[in-house]
Structures are given as C-alpha cells and as structure tokens.
Protein backbone atom coordinates (compact mmCIF):
# COMPACT_ATOMS: atom_id res chain seq x y z
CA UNK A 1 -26.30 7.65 1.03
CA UNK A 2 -24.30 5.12 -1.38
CA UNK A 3 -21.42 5.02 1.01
CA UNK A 4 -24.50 3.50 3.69
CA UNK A 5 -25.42 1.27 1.46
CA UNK A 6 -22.48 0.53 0.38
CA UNK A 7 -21.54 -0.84 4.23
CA UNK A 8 -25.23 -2.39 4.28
CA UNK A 9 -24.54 -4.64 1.48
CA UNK A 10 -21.46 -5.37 2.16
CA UNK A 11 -22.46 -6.74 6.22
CA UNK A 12 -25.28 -8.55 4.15
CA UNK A 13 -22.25 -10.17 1.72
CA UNK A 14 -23.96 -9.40 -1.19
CA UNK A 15 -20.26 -8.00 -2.55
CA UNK A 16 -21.62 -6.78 -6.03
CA UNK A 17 -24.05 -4.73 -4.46
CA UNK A 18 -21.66 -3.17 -2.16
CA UNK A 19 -18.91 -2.71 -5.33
CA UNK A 20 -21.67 -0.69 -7.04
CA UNK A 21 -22.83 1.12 -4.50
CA UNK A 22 -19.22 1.70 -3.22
CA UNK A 23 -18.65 3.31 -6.76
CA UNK A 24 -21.28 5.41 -7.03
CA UNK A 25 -19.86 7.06 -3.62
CA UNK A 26 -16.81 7.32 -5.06
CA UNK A 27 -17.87 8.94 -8.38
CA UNK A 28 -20.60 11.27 -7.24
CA UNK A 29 -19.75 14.72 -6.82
CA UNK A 30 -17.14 15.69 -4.32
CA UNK A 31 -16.46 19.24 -2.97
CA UNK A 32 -12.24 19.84 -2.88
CA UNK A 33 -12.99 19.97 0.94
CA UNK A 34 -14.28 16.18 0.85
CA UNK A 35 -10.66 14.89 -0.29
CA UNK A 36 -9.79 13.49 2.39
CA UNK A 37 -13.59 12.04 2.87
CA UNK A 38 -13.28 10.70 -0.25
CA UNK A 39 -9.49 9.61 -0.07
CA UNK A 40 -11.22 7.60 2.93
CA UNK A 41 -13.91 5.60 0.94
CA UNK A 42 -11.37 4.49 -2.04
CA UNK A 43 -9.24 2.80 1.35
CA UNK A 44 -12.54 1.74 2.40
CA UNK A 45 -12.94 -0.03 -0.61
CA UNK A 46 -9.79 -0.92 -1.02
CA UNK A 47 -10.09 -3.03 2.20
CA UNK A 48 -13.37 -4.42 1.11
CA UNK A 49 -12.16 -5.91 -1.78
CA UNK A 50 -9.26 -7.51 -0.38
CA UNK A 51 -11.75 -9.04 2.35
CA UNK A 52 -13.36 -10.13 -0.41
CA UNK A 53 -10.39 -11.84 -2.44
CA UNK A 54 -10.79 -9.30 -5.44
CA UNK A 55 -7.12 -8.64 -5.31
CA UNK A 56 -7.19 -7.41 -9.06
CA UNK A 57 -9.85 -4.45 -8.57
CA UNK A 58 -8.16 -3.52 -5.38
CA UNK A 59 -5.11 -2.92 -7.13
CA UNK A 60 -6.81 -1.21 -9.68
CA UNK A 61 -8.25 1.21 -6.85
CA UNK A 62 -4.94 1.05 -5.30
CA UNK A 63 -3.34 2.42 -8.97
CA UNK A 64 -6.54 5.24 -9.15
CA UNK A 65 -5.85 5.88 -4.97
CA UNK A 66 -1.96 6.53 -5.60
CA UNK A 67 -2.14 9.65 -8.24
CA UNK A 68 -4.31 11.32 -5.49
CA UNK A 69 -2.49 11.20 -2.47
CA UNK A 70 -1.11 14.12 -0.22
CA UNK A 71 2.90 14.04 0.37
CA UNK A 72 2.33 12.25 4.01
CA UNK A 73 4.29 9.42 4.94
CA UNK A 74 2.39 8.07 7.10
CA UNK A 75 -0.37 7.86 4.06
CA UNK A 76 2.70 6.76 1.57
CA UNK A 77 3.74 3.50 3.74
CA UNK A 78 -0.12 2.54 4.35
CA UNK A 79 -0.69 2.93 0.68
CA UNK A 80 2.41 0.77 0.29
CA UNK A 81 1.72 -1.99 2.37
CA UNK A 82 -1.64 -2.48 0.51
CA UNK A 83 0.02 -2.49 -2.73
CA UNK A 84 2.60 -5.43 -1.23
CA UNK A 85 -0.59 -7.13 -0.10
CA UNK A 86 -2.22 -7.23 -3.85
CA UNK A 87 1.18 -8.53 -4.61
CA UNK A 88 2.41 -5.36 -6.66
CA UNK A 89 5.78 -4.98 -5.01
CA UNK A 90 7.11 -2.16 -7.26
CA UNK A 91 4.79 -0.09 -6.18
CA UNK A 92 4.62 -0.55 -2.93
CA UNK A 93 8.58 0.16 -2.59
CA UNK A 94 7.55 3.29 -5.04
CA UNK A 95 5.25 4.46 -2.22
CA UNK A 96 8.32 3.19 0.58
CA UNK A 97 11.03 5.45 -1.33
CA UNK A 98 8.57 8.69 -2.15
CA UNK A 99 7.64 8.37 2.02
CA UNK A 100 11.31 8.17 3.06
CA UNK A 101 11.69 11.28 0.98
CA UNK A 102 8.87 13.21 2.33
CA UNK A 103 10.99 12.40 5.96
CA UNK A 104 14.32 11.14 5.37
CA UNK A 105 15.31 10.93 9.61
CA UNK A 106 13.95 7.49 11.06
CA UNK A 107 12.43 9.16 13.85
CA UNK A 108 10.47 11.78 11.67
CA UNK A 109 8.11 9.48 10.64
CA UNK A 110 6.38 6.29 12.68
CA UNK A 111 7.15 2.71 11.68
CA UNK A 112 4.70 1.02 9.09
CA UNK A 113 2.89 -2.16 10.04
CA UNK A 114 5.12 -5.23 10.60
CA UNK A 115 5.67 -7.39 7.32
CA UNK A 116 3.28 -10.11 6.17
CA UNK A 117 3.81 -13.29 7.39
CA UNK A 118 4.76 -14.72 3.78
CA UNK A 119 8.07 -14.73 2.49
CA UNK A 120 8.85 -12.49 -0.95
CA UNK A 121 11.32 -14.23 -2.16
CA UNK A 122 11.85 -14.67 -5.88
CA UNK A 123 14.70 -17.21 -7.90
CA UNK A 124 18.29 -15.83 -8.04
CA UNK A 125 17.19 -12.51 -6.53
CA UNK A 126 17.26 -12.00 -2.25
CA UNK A 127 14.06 -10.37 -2.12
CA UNK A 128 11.42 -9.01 -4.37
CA UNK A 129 11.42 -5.81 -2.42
CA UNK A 130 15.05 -5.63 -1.22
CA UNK A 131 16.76 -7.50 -3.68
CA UNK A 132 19.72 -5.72 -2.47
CA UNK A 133 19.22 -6.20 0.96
CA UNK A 134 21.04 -9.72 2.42
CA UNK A 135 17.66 -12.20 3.98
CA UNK A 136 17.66 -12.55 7.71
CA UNK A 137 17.57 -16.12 8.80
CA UNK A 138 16.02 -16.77 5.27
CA UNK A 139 13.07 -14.70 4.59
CA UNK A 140 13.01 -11.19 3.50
CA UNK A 141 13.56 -9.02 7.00
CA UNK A 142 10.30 -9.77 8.18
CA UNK A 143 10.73 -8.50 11.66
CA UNK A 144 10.99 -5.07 10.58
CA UNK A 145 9.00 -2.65 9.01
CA UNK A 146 8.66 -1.52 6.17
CA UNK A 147 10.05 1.86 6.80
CA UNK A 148 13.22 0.66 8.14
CA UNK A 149 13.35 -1.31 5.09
CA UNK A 150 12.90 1.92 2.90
CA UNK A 151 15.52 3.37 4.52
CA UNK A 152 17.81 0.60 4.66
CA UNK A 153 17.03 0.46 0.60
CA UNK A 154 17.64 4.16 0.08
CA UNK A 155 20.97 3.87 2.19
CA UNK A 156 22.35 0.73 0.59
CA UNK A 157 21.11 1.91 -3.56
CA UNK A 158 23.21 4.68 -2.52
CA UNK A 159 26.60 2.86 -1.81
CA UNK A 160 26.21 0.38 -4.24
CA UNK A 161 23.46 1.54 -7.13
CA UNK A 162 23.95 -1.03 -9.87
CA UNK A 163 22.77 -3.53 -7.50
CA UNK A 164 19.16 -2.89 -8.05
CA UNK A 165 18.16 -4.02 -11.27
C-alpha cells in the first residue's frame, strides 16, 4: 500500500509525500523472501530522489542499499554507476572492483551502462576513478564502460600498485 502511494505522490510531485511514504515501504515488515522486492523499492527510491535532485539522501540510500546486496555483478556495476552519479566515486569503483571479482573473465559478466557524459577529472590526478589509467582524447575513457574500466583498473593496480593512491 505505501509503495502505491508512494508512486501516486510522486506522479503528483508532491516529493515529501512520496519520501515518506517511500519509507514507510521500505521499513515495514519484510518476509526474507521479499529481499529482492524490497532490494527493488530502495533502487526505486534511489532513482526517485535523483529525479528529484536529492543527491545527498540518495547516497545515503545508496550507503544503506550497498551492505545488502547479493554477490551479482550485474547488481554490483548498477549499484556503482548510481554511486558515480551522486558523485561518490570511491564507492562506486568499490562496487566496480567487488563485481570484477564476483566474474573476473570480460565475457562472464555484461558491460555496465556507458559513462556519463561529464568528465571526472580532478587537479594533478588523470581521473577520479582511474587515476591510474592514461585519459583518452582528454576525458576519463568515456566510451567505455564501466566494467572494462574495472578490469582495466584491476589489471593495471596489479603491474604497477603504488600508483593508486
């Protein structure tokens, strides 16, 4: 019932209304064969909030959404790519590097979704992300995804591992 109302208030734009009633879904009871249901509403939320421009409590989500999460990659890079869109970019290569262990071979696991369209760089460092990683033709590899990037990170920190810092 909250989750519907949740979605009601939310299509109406009143986005307190849909926060509180998204939280009351989230907190009422849950059977342990709802995890995945309820897994579901927190990325539901999640999304909400960012439509909304609440970056802050969707990274908070994002923080309560990570401790609860199966050992899927497919789950890991989505997980990460909303953490690189609240801006919190050492957690979202956390969630890269624990999905690139879960499948280490590139064609175990499908591609994430391409990069954002903004650049990640940061002052005397190639890329916030990849800072060991060389740019391509000046922004950080932003025609690939992210899992190629994981496991270009994992295979470069392990020829050279002082160079992440």
């Amino acid at each position: 019932m909250n989750l519907e109302l949740a979605r009601l208030e939310a299509a109406r734009g009143d986005a307190n209304a849909a926060l509180r009633y998204y939280h009351n879904a989230l907190y009422a009871p849950w059977t342990a064969e709802q995890t995945d249901t309820r897994r579901a509403v927190r990325l539901e939320l999640i999304r909400f909030l960012l439509t909304t421009h609440q970056s802050g409590r969707a990274e908070s989500e994002l923080v309560a959404l990570s401790t609860d999460l199966p050992n899927t990659p497919a789950l890991r890079l989505q997980v990460g790519n909303l953490f690189l869109s609240v801006g919190d970019n050492q957690r979202a290569l956390d969630q890269f590097e624990q999905a690139l262990g879960l499948a280490p071979q590139d064609a175990a696991v499908p591609a994430g979704p391409p990069l954002p369209s903004a650049t990640m760089r940061r002052p005397n460092v190639t890329c916030a992300i990849c800072p060991i990683l060389p740019p391509i033709s000046g922004t950080c590899v932003q025609s690939r995804t992210w899992w190629s990037l994981a496991i270009r990170l994992r295979r470069a920190s392990a020829q050279q591992p002082a160079a992440i810092g």
